[in-house]
Protein backbone atom coordinates (compact mmCIF):
# COMPACT_ATOMS: atom_id res chain seq x y z
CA UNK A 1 12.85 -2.22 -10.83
CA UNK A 2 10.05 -3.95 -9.95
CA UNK A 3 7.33 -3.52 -6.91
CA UNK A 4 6.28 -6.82 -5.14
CA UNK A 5 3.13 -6.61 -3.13
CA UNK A 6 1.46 -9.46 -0.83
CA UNK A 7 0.03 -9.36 2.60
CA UNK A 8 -3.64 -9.20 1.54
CA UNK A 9 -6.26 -11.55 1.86
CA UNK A 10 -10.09 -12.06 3.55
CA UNK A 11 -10.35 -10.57 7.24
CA UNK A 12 -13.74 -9.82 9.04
CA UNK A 13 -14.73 -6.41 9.64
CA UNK A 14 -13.44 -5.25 12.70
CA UNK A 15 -9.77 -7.21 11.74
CA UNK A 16 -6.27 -5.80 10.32
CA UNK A 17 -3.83 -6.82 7.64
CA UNK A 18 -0.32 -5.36 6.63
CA UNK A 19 0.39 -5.63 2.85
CA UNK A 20 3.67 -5.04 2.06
CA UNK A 21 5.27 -3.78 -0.89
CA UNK A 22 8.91 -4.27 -1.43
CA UNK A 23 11.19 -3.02 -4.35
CA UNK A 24 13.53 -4.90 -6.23
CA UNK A 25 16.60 -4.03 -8.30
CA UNK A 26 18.33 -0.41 -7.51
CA UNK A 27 16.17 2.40 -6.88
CA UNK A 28 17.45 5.95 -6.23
CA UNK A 29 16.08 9.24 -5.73
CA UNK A 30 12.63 8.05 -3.67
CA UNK A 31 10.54 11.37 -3.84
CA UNK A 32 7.44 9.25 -2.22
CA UNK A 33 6.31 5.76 -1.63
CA UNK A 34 1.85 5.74 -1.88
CA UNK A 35 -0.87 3.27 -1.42
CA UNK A 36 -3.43 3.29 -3.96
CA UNK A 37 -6.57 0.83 -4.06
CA UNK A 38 -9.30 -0.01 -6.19
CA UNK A 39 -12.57 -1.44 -5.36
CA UNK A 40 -15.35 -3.23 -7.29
CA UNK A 41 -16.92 -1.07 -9.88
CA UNK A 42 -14.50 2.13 -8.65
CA UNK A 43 -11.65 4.45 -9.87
CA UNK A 44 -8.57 4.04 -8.11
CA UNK A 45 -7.86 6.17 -5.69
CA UNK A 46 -5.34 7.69 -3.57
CA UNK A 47 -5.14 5.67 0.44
CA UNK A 48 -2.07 8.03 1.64
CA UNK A 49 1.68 8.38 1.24
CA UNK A 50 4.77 8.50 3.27
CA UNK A 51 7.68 11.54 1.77
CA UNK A 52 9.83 8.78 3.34
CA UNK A 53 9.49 10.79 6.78
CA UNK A 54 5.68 11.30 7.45
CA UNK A 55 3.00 8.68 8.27
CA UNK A 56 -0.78 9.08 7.81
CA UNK A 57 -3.00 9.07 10.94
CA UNK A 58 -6.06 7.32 11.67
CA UNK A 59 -6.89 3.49 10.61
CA UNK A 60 -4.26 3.49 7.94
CA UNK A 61 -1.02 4.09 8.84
CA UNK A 62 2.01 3.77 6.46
CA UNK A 63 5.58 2.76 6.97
CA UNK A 64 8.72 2.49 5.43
CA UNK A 65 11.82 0.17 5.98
CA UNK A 66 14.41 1.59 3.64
CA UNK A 67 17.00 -0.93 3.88
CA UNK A 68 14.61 -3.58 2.69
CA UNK A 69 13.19 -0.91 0.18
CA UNK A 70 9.52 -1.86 1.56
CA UNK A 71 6.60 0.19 2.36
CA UNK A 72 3.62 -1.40 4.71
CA UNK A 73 0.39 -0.51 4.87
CA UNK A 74 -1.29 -1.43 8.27
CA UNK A 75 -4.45 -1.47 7.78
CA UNK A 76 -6.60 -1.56 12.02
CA UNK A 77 -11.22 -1.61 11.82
CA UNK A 78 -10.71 -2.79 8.81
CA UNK A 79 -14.70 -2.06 7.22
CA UNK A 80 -16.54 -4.05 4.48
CA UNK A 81 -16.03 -0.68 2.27
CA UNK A 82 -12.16 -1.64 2.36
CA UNK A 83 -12.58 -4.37 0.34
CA UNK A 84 -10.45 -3.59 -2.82
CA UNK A 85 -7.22 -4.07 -4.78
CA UNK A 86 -4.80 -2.52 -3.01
CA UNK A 87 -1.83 -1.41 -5.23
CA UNK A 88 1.70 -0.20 -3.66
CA UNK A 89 3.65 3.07 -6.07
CA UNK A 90 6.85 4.65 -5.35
CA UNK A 91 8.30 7.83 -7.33
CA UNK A 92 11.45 8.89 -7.81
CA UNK A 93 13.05 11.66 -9.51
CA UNK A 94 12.86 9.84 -12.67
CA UNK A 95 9.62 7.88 -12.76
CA UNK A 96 7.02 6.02 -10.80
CA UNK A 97 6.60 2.51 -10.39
CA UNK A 98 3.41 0.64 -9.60
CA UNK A 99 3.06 -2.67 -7.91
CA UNK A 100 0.62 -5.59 -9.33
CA UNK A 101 -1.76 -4.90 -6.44
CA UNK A 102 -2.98 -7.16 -3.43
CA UNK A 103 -6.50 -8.35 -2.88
CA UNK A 104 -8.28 -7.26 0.38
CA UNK A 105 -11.70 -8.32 0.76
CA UNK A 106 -13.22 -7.58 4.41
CA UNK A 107 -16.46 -9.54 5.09
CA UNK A 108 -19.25 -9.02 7.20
């Protein structure tokens, strides 16, 4: 299985972008799909997750399209403070997978 991310790129502040993450090869037993993202000189952390059903309120919200085993992140006021690696991760019952991340970089 592998996790295929694009979507990013440069936006102004104030703009939006969608990264997408989509899976390849069979993948069973989805427990979660998550955003992650890393900025300059930070730890990764956690953006917000979808248990397939839920979505996460405010700028971010995530989404799912389980016949294309893909998981969006649309990203609305997109802020200079954005500007990171954003990396897509779904778990299963049997392990997690991580994506090779997307570069967002929001300028002023």
């Amino acid at each position: 299985v592998q996790l295929q991310a694009s979507g990013g790129g440069l936006v102004q502040a104030g703009g939006s972008l969608r990264p997408s993450c989509a899976a390849s090869g069979s993948i069973i037993g989805i427990k979660a799909m998550r955003w992650y993202r890393q900025g300059p000189g930070k730890e990764r952390e956690w953006v917000g997750s979808i248990n397939y059903e839920d979505s996460l309120k405010g700028r971010f919200t995530i989404s799912t399209d389980r016949a294309k085993k893909t998981v969006y992140l649309q990203m609305n006021s997109l802020e200079p403070e954005d500007t990171a690696v954003y990396y897509c991760n779904i778990e299963t019952v049997y392990k997690k997978y991580w994506g090779q991340g997307t570069q967002v970089t929001v300028s002023s």
